[in-house]
C-alpha atoms as a PDB file:
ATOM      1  CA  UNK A   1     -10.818 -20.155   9.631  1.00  0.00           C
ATOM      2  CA  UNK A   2      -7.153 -19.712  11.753  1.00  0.00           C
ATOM      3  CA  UNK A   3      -7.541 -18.936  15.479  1.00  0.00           C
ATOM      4  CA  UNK A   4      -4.946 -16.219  14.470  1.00  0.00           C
ATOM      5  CA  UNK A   5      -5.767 -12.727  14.336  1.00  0.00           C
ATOM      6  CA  UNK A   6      -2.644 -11.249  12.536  1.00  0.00           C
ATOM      7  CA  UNK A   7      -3.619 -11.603   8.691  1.00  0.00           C
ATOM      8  CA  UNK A   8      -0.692 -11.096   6.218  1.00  0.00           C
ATOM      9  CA  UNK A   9      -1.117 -10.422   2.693  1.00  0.00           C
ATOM     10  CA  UNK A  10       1.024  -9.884  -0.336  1.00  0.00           C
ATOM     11  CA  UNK A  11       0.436  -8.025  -2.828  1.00  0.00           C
ATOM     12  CA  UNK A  12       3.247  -7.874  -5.824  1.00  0.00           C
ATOM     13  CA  UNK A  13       3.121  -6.174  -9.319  1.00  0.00           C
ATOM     14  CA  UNK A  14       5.727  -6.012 -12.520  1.00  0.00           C
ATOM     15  CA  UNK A  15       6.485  -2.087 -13.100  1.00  0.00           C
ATOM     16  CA  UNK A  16       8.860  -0.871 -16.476  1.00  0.00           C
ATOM     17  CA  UNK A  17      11.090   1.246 -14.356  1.00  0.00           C
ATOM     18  CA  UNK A  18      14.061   0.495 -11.716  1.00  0.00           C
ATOM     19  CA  UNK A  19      12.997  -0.342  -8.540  1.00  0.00           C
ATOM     20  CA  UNK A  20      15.137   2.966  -7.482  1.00  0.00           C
ATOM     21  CA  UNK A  21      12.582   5.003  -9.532  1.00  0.00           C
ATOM     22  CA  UNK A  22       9.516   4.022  -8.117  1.00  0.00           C
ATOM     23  CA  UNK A  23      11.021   4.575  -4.619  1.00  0.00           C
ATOM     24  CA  UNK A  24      11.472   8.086  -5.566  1.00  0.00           C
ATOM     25  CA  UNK A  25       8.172   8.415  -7.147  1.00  0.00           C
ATOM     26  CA  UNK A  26       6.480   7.001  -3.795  1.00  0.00           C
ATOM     27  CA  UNK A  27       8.762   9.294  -1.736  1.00  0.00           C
ATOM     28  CA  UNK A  28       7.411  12.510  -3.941  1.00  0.00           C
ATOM     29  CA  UNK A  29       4.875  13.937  -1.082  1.00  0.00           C
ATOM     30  CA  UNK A  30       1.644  14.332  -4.037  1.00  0.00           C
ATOM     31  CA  UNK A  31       2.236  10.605  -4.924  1.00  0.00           C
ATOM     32  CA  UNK A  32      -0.142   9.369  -1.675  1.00  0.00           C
ATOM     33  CA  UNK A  33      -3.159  11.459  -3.207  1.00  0.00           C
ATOM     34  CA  UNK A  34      -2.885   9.984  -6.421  1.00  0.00           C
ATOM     35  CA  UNK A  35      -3.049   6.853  -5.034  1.00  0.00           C
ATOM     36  CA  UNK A  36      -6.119   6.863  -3.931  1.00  0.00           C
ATOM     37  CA  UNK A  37      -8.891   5.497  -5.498  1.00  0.00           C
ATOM     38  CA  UNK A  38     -12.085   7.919  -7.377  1.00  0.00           C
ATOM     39  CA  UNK A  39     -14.525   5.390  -5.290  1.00  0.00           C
ATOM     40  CA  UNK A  40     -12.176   5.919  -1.500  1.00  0.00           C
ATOM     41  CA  UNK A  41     -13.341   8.213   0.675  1.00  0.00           C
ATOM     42  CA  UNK A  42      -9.621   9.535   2.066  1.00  0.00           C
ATOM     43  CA  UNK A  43      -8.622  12.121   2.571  1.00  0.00           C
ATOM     44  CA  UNK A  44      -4.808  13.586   3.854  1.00  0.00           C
ATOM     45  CA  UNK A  45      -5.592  16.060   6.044  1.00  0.00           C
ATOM     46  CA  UNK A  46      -1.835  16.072   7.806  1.00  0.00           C
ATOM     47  CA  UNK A  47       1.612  15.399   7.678  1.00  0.00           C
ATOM     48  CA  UNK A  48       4.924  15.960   8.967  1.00  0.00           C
ATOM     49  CA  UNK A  49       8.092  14.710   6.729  1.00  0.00           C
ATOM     50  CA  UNK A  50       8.312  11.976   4.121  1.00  0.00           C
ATOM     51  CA  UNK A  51       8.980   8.618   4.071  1.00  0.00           C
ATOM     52  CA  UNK A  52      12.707   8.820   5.058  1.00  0.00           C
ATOM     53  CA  UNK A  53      11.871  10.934   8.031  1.00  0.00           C
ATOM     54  CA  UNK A  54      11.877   8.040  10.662  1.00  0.00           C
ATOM     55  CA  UNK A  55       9.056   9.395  12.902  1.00  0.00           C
ATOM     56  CA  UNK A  56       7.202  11.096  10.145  1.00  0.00           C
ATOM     57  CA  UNK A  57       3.486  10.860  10.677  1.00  0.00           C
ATOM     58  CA  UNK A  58       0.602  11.732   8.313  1.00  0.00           C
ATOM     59  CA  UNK A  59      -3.406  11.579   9.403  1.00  0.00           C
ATOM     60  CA  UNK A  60      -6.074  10.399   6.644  1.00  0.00           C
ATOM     61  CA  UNK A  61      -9.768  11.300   6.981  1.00  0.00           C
ATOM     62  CA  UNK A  62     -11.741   8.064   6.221  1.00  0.00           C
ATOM     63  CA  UNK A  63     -15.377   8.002   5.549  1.00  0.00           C
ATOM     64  CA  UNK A  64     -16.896   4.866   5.693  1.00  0.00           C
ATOM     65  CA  UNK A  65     -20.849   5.004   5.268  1.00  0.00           C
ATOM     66  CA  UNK A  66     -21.995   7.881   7.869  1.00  0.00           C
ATOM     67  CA  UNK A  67     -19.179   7.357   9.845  1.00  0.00           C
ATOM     68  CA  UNK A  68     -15.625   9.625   9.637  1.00  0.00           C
ATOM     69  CA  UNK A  69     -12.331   8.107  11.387  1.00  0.00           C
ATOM     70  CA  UNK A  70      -8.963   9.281  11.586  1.00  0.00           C
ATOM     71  CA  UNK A  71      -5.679   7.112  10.963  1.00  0.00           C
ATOM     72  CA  UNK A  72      -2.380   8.244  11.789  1.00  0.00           C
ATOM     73  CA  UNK A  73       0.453   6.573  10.570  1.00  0.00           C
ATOM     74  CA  UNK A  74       4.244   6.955  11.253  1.00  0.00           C
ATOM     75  CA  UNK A  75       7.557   5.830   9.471  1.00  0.00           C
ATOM     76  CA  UNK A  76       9.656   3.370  11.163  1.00  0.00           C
ATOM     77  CA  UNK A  77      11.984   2.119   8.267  1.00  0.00           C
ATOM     78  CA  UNK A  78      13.139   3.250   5.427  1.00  0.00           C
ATOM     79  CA  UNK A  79      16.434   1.636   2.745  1.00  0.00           C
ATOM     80  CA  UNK A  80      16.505   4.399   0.190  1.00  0.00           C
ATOM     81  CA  UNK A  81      15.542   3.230  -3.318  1.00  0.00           C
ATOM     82  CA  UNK A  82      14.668  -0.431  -1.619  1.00  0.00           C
ATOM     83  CA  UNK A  83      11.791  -0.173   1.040  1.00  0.00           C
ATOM     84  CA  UNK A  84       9.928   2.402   3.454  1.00  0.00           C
ATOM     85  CA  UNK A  85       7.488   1.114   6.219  1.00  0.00           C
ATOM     86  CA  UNK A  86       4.556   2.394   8.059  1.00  0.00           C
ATOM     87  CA  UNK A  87       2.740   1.196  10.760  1.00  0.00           C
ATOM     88  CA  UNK A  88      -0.663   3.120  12.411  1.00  0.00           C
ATOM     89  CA  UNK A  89      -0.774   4.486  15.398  1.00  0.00           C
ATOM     90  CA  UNK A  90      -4.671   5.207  15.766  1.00  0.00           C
ATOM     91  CA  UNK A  91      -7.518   4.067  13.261  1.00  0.00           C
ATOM     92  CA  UNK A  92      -9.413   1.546  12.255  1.00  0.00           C
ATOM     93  CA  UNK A  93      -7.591  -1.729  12.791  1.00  0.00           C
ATOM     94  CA  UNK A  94      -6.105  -3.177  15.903  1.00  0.00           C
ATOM     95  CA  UNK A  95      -2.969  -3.166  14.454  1.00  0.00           C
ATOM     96  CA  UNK A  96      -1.679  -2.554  10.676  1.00  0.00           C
ATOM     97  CA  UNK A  97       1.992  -2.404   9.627  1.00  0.00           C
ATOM     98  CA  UNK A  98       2.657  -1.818   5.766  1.00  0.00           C
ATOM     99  CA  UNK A  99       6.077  -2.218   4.038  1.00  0.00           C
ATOM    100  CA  UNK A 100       6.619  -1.008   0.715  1.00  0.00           C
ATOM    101  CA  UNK A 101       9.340  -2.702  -0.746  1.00  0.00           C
ATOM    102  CA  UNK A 102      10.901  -1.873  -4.506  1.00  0.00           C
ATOM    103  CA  UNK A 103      12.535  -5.153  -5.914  1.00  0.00           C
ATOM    104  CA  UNK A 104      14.815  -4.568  -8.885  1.00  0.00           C
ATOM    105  CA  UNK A 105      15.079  -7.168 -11.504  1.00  0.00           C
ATOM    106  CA  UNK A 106      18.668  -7.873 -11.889  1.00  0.00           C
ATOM    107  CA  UNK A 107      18.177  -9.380 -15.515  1.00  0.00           C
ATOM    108  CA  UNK A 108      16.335  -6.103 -16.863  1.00  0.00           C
ATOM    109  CA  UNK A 109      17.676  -2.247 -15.301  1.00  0.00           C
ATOM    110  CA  UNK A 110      14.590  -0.906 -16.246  1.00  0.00           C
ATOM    111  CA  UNK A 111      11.924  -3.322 -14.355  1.00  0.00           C
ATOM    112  CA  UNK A 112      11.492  -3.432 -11.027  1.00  0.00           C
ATOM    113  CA  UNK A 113       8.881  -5.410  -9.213  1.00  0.00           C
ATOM    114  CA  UNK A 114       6.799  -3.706  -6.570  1.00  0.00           C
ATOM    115  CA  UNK A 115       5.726  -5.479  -3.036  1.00  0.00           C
ATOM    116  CA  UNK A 116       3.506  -4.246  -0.529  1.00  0.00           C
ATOM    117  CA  UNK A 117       3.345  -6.412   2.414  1.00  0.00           C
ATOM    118  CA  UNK A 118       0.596  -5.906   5.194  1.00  0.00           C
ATOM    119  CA  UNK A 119       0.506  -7.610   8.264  1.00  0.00           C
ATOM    120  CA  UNK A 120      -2.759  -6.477  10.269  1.00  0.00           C
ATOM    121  CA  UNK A 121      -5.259  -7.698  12.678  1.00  0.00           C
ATOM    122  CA  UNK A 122      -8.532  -6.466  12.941  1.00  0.00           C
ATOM    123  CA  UNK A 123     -11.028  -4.910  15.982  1.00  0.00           C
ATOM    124  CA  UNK A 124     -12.351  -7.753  18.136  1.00  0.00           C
ATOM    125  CA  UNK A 125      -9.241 -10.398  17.203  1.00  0.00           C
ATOM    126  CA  UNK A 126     -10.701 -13.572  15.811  1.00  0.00           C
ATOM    127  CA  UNK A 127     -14.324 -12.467  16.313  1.00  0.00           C
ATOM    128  CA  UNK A 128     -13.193  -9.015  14.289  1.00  0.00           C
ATOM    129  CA  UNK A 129     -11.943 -11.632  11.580  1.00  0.00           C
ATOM    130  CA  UNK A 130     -14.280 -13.944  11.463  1.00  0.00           C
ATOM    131  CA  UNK A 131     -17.124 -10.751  11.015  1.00  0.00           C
ATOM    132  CA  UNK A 132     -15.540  -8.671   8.923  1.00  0.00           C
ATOM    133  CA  UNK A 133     -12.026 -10.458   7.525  1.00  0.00           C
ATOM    134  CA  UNK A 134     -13.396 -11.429   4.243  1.00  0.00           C
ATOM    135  CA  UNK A 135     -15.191  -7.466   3.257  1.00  0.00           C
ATOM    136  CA  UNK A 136     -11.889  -6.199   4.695  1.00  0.00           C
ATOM    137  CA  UNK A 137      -9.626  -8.597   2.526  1.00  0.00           C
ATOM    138  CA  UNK A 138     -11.960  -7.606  -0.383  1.00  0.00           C
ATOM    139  CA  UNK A 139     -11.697  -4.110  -0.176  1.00  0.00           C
ATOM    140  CA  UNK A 140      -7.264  -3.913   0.455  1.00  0.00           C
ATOM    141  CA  UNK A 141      -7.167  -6.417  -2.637  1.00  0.00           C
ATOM    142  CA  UNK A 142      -9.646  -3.588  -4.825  1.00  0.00           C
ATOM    143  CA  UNK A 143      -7.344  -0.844  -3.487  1.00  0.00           C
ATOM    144  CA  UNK A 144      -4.269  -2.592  -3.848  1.00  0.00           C
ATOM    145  CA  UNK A 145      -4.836  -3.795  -7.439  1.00  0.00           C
ATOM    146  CA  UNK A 146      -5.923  -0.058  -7.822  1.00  0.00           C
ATOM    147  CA  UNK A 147      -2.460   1.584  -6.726  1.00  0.00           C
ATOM    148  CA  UNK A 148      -0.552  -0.947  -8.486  1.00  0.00           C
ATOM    149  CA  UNK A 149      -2.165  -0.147 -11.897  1.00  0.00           C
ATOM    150  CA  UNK A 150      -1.410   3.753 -11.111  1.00  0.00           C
ATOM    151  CA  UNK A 151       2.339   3.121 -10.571  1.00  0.00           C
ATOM    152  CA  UNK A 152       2.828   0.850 -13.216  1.00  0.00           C
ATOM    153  CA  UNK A 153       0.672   3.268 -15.599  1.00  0.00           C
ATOM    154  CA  UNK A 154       2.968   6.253 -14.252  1.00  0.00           C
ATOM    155  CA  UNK A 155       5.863   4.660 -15.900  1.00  0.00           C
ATOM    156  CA  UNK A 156       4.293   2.698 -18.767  1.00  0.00           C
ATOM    157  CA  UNK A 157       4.313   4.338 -22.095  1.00  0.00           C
ATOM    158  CA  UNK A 158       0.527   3.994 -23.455  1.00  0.00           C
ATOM    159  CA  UNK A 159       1.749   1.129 -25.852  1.00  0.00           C
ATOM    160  CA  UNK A 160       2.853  -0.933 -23.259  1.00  0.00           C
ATOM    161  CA  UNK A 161      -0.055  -0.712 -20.882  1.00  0.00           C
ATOM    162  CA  UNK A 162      -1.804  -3.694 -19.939  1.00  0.00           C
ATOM    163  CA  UNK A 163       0.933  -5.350 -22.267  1.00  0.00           C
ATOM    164  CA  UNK A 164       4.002  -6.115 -19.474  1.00  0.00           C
ATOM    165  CA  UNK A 165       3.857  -9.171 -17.307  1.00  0.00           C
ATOM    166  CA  UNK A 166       1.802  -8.338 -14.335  1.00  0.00           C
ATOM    167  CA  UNK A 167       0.446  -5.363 -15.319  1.00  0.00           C
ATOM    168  CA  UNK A 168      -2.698  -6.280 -15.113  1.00  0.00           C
ATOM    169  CA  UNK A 169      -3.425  -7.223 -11.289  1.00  0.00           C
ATOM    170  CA  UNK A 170      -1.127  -7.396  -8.880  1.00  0.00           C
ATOM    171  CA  UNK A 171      -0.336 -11.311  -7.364  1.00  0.00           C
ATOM    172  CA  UNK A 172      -1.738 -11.643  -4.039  1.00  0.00           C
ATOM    173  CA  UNK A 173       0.180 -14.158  -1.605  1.00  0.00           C
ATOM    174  CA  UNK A 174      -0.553 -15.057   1.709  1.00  0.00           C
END
């Protein structure tokens, strides 16, 4: 196991639609709910602007066994149509910053690949990792896989579920 605490993952699915309309479907303020998974226990309980509102901030309500946290998270970046980033200010990680980025394919309009890239380190530095990295890595793969198949299932016509390269899971990179 790395001395390093900073842990970086990829996570990268194919979606049938143009990398400038899953932007806009992120940016849509109801998209964040539906994102989260039926087993998550999250829940937005603020916010203040969207994700082109550099500053922005929204607070999620975590429940995790008998215990409730809060994270707060704020926008930093944002190219419209290509990428929007959040980092958190208070919750349950040392430090977590989260880009979103929308990759159009240029040999197909309509396809689009999306990218969420995490760089984070957890309580504790390399004794946080070495305890809980691998649950933690566990559970962001689960949800990430989870909000991938949403998006790509927001723009996929029922035929072509399941059908479209990378629909399935999303790649994870490190």
């Amino acid at each position: 196991m790395s001395s390093d605490p900073l842990t970086k993952i990829v996570f990268r699915s194919r979606v049938p639609a143009s990398a400038a309309d899953v932007y806009r479907w992120h940016a849509q303020p109801e998209t964040f709910a539906r994102l989260q998974p039926p087993w998550g226990k999250a829940e937005v309980i603020e916010r203040t602007g969207g994700i082109e509102d550099l500053g922005s901030r929204f607070t999620i309500r975590l429940k995790i066994g008998p215990f409730k946290q809060d994270w707060i998270a704020e926008h930093i970046a944002f190219e419209t149509g290509r990428m929007f980033e959040d980092i958190m200010i208070s919750g349950p990680f040392h430090s977590w910053d989260h880009t979103h980025a929308f990759l159009q394919d240029p040999s197909d309009p309509h396809s689009s690949w999306l990218e969420d890239r995490i760089k984070y380190e957890l309580p504790l530095g390399w004794l946080g990792k070495y305890v809980a990295g691998s649950w933690t890595h566990k559970r962001l793969r689960r949800l990430f896989a989870w909000r991938h198949r949403v998006t790509i299932e927001a723009f996929a016509s029922p035929a072509k579920i399941g059908k479209d390269e990378g629909s399935d899971v999303p790649l994870e990179t490190h």
